[in-house]
Structures are given as C-alpha cells and as structure tokens.
PDB file of N, CA and C in Angstrom:
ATOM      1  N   UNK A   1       3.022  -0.556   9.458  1.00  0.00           N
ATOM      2  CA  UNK A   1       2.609  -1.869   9.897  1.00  0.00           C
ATOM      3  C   UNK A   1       2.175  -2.679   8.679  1.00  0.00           C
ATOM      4  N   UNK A   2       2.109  -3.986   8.829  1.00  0.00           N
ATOM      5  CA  UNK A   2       1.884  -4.831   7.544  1.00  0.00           C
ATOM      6  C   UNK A   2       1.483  -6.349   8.277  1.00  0.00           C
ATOM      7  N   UNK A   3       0.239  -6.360   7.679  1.00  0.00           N
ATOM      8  CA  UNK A   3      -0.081  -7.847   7.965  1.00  0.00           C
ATOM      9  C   UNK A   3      -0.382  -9.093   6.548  1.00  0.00           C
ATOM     10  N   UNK A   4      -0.420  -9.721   6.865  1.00  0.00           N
ATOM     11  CA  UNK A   4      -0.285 -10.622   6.179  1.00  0.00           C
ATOM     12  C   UNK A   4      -1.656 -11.778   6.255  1.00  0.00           C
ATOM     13  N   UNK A   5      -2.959 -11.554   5.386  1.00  0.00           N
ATOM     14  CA  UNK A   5      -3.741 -12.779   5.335  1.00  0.00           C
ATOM     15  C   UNK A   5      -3.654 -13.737   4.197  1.00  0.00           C
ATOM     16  N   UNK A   6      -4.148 -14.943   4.916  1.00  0.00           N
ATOM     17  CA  UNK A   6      -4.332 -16.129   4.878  1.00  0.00           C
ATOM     18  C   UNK A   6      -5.942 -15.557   4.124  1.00  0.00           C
ATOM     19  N   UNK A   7      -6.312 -16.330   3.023  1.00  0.00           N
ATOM     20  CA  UNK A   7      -7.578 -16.305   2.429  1.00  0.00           C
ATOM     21  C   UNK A   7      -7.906 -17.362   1.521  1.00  0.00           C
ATOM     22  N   UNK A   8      -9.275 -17.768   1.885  1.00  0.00           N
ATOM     23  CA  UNK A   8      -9.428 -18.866   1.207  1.00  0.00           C
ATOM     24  C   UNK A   8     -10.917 -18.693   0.333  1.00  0.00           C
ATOM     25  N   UNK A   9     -10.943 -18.799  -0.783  1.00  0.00           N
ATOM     26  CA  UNK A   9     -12.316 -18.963  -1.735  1.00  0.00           C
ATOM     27  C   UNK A   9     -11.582 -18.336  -3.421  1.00  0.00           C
ATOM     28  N   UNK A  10     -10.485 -17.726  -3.051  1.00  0.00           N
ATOM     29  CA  UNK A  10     -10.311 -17.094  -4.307  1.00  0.00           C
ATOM     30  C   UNK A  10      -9.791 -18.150  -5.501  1.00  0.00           C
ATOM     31  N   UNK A  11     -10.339 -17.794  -6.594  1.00  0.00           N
ATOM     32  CA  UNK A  11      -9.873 -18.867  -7.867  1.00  0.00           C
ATOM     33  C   UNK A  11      -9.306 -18.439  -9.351  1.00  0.00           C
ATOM     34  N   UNK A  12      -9.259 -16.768  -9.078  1.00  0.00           N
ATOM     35  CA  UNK A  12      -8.807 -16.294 -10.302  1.00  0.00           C
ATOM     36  C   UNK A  12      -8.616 -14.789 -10.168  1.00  0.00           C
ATOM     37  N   UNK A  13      -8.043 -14.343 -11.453  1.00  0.00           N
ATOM     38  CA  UNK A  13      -7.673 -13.023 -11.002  1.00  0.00           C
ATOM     39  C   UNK A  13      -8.803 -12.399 -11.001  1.00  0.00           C
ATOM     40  N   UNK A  14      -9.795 -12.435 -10.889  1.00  0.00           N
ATOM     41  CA  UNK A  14     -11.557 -11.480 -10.276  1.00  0.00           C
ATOM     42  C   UNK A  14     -11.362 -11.674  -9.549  1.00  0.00           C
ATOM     43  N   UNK A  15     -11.506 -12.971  -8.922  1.00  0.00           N
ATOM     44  CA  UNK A  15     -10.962 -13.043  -7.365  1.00  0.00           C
ATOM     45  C   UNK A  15     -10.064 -11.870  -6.639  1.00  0.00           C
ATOM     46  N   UNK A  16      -9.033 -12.074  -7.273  1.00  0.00           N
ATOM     47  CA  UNK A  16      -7.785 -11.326  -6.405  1.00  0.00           C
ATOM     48  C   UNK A  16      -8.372  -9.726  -6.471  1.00  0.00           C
ATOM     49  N   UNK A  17      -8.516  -9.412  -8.202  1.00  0.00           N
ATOM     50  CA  UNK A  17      -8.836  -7.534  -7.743  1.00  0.00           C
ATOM     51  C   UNK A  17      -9.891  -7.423  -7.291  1.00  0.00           C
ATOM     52  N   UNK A  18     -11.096  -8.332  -6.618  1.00  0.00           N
ATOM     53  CA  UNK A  18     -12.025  -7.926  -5.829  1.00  0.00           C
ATOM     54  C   UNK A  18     -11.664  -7.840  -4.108  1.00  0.00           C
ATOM     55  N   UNK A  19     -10.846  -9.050  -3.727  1.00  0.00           N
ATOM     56  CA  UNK A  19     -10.056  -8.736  -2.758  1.00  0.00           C
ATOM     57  C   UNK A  19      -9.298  -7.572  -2.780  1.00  0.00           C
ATOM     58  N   UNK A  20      -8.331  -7.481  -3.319  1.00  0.00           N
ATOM     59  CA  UNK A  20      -7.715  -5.671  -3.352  1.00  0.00           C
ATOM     60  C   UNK A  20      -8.266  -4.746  -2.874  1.00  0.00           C
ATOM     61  N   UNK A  21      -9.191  -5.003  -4.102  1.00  0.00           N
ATOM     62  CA  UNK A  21     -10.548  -3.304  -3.694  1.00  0.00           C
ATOM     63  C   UNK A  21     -11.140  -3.380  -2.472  1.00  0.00           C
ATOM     64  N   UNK A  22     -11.389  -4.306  -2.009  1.00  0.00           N
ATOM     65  CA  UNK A  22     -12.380  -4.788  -0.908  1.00  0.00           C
ATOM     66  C   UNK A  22     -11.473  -4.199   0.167  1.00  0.00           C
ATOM     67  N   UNK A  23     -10.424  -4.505   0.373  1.00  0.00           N
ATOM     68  CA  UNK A  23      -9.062  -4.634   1.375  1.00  0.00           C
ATOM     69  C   UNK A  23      -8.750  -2.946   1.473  1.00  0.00           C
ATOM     70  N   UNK A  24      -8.451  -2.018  -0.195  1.00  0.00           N
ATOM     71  CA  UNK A  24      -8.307  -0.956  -0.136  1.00  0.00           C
ATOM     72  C   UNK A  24      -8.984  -0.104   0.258  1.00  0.00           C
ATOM     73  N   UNK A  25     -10.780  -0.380   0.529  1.00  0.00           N
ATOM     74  CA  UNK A  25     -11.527   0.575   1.109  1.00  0.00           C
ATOM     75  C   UNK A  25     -11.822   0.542   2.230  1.00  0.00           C
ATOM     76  N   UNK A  26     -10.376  -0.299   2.909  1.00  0.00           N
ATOM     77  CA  UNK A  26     -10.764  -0.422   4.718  1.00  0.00           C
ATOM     78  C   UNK A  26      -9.937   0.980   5.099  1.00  0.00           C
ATOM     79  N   UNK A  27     -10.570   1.236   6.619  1.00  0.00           N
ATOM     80  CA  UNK A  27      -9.694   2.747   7.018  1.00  0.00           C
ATOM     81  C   UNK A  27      -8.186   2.127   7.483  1.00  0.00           C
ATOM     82  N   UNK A  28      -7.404   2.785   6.825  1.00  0.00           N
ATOM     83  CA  UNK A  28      -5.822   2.968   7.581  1.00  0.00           C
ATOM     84  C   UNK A  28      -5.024   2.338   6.673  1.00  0.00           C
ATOM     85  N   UNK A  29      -5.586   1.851   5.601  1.00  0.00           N
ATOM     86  CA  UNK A  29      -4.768   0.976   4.322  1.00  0.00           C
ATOM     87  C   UNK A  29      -4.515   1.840   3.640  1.00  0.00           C
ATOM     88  N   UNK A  30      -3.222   1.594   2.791  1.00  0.00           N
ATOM     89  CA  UNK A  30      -2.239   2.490   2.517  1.00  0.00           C
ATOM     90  C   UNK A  30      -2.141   1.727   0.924  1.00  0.00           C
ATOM     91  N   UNK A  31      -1.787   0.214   1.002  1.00  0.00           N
ATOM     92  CA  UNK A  31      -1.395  -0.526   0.191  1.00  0.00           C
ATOM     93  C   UNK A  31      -2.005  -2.237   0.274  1.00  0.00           C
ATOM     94  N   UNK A  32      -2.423  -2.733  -0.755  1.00  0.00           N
ATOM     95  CA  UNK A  32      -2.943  -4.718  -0.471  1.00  0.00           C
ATOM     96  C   UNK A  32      -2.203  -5.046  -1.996  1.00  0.00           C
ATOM     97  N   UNK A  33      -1.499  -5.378  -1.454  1.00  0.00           N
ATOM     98  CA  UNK A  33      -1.050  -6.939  -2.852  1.00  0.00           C
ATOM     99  C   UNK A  33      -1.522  -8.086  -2.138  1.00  0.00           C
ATOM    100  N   UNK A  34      -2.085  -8.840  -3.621  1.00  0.00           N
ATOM    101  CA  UNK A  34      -3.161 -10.091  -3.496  1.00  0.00           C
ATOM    102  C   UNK A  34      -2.545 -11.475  -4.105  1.00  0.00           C
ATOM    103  N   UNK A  35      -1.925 -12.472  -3.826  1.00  0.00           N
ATOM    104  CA  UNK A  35      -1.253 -13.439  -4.629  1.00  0.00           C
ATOM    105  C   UNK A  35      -2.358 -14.353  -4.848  1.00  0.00           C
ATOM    106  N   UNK A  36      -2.929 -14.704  -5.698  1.00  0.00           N
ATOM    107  CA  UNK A  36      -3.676 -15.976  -6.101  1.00  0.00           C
ATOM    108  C   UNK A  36      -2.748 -17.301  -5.449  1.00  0.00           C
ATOM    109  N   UNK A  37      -1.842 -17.646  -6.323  1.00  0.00           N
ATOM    110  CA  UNK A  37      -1.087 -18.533  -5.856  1.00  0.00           C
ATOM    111  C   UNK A  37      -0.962 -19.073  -4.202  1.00  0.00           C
ATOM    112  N   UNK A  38      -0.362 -18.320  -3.858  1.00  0.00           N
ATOM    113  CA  UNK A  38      -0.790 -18.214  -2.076  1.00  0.00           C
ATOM    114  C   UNK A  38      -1.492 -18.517  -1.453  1.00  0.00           C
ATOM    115  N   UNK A  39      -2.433 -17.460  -2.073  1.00  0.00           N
ATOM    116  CA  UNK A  39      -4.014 -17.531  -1.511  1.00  0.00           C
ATOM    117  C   UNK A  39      -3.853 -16.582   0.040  1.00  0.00           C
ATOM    118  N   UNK A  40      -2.591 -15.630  -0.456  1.00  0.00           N
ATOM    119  CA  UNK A  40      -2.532 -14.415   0.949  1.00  0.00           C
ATOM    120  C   UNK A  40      -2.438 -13.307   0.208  1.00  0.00           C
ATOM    121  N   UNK A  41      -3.042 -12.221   0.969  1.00  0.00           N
ATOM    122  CA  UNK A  41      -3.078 -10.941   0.792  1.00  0.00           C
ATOM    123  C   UNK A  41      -1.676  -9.859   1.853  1.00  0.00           C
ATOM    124  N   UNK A  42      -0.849  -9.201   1.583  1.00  0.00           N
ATOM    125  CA  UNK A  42      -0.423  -8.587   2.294  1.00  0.00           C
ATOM    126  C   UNK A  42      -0.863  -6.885   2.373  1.00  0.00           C
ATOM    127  N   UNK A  43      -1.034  -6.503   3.858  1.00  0.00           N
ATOM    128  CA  UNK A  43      -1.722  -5.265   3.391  1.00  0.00           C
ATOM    129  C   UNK A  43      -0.798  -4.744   4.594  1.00  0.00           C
ATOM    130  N   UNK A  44      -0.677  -3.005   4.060  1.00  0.00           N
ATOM    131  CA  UNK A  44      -0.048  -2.061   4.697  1.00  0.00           C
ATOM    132  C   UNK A  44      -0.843  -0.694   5.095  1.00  0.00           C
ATOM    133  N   UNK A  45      -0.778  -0.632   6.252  1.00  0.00           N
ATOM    134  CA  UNK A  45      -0.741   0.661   6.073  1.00  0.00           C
ATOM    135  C   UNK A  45      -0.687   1.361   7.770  1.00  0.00           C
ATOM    136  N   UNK A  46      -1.462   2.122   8.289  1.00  0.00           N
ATOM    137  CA  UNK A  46      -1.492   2.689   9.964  1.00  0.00           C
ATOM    138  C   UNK A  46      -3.007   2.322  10.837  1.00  0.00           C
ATOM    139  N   UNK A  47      -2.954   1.184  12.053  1.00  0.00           N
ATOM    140  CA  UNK A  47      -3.906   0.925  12.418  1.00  0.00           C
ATOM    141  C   UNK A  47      -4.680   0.304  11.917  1.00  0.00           C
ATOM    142  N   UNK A  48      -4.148  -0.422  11.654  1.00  0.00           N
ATOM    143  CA  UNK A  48      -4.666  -1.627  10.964  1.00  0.00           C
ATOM    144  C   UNK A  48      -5.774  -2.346  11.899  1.00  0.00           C
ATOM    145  N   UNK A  49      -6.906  -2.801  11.381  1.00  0.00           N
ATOM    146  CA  UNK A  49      -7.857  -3.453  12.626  1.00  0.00           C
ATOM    147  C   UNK A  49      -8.078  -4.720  12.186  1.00  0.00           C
ATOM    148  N   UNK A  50      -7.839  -6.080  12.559  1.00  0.00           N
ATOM    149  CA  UNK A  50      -7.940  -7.220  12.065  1.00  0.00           C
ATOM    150  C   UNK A  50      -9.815  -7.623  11.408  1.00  0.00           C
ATOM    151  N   UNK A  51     -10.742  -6.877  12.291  1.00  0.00           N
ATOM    152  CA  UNK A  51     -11.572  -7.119  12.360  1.00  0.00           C
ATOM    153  C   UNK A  51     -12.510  -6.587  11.095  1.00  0.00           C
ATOM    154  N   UNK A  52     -11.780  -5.226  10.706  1.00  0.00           N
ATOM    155  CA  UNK A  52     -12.474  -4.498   9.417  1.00  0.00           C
ATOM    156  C   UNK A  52     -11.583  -5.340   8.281  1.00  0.00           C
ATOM    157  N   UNK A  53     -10.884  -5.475   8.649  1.00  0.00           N
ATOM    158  CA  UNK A  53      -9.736  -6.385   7.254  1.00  0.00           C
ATOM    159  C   UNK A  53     -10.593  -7.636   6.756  1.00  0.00           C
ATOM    160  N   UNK A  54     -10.949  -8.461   7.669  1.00  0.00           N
ATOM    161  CA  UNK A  54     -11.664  -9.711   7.829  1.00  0.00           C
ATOM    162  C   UNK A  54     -13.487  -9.435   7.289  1.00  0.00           C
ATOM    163  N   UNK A  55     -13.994  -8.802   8.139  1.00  0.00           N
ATOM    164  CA  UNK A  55     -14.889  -7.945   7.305  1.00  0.00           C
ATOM    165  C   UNK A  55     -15.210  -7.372   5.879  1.00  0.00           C
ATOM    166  N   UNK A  56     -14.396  -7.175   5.293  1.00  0.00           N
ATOM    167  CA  UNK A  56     -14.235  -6.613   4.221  1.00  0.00           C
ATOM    168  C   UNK A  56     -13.970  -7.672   2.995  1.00  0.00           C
ATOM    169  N   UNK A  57     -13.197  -8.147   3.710  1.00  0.00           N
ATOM    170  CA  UNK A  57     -13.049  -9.709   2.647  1.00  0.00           C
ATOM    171  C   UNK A  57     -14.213 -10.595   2.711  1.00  0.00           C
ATOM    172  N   UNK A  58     -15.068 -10.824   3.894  1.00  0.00           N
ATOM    173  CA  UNK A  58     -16.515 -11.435   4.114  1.00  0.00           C
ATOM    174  C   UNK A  58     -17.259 -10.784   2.999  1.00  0.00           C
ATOM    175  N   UNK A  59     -17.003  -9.287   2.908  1.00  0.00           N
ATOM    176  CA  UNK A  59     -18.352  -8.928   2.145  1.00  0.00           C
ATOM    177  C   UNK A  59     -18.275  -8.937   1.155  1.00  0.00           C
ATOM    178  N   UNK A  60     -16.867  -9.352   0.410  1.00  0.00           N
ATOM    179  CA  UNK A  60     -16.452  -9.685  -1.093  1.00  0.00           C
ATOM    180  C   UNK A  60     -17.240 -10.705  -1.401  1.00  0.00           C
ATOM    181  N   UNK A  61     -16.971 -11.873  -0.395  1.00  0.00           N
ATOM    182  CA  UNK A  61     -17.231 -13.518  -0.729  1.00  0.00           C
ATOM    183  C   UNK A  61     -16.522 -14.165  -0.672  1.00  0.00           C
ATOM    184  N   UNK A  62     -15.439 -13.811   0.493  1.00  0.00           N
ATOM    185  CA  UNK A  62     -13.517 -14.862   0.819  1.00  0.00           C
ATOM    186  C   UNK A  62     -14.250 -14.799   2.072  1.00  0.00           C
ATOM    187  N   UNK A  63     -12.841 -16.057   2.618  1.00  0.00           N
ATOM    188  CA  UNK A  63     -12.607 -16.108   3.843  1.00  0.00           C
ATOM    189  C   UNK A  63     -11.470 -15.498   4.666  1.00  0.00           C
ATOM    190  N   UNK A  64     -11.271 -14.789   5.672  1.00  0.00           N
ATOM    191  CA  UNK A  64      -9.529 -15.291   6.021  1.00  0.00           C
ATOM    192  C   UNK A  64      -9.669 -16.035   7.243  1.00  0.00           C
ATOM    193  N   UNK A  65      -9.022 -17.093   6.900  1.00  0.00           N
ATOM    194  CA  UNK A  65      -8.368 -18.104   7.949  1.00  0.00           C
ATOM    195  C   UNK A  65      -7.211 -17.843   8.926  1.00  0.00           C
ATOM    196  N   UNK A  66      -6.567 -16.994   8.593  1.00  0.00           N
ATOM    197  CA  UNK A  66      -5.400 -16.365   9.837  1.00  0.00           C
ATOM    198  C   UNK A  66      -5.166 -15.062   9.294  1.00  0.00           C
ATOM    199  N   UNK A  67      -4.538 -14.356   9.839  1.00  0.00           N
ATOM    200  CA  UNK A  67      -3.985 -13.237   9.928  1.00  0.00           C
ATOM    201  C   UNK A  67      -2.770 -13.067  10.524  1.00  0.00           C
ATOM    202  N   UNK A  68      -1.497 -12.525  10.351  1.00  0.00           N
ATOM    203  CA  UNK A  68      -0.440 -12.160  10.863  1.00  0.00           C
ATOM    204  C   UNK A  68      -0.005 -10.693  10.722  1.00  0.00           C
ATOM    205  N   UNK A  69       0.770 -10.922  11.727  1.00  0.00           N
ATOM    206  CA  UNK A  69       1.162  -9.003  11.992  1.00  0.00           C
ATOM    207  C   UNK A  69       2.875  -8.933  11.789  1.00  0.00           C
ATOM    208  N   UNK A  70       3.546  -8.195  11.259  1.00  0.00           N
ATOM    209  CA  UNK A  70       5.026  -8.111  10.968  1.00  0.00           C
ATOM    210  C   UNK A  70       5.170  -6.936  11.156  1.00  0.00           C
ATOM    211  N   UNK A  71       6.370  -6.561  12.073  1.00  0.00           N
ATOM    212  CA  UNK A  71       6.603  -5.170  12.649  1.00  0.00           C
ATOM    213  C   UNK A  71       6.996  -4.478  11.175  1.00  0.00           C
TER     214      UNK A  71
END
C-alpha cells in the first residue's frame, strides 16, 4: 500500500529528513520519500493508519493537509 501526503510547513532539507524520520518510526512503514518541492511525502508500507502518519508529522512541527491512498 502507498499513500501519498500533502504537507505543509516544510522549508528545507531539515525539514524533509525530519519528516522522513518522523514518518519512518510509524508502525507498518516500510519506506517515506519526502519532496521539498512538492511539499508531499510518499510513504509505503502494510497498514498504514492515516491517523499515526498525521500524528507523527504533528510531532515533528508539519502539517498534512490531505492524504491519499493508491492501490
């Protein structure tokens, strides 16, 4: 499974590898690439929970504004 956030506060690459890490120590993540540019994160992995994803980026200091799911 692989979703795709929408995130907003990030401004540089600290930004992004704090998102990563943040993203990688949720349960069921496998994989997070972080685009600055974008300003989306795509993350992979099994059971994914929108709510710990979102969470996790809160406790960095981002936002996410949407979330999407891609089979």
């Amino acid at each position: 499974m692989k979703k795709t956030l929408s995130i907003e506060g990030m401004s540089c690459g600290h930004c992004v590898n704090h998102v990563k890490n943040a993203l990688a120590d949720v349960a069921g993540v496998e994989s997070a690439e972080v685009d600055l540019g974008t300003k989306k994160a795509v993350v992979s992995g099994l059971a994914l929970d929108d709510a710990a994803l979102k969470a996790a980026v809160a406790e960095a200091g981002y936002e996410v504004v949407a979330i999407a799911a891609h089979a």
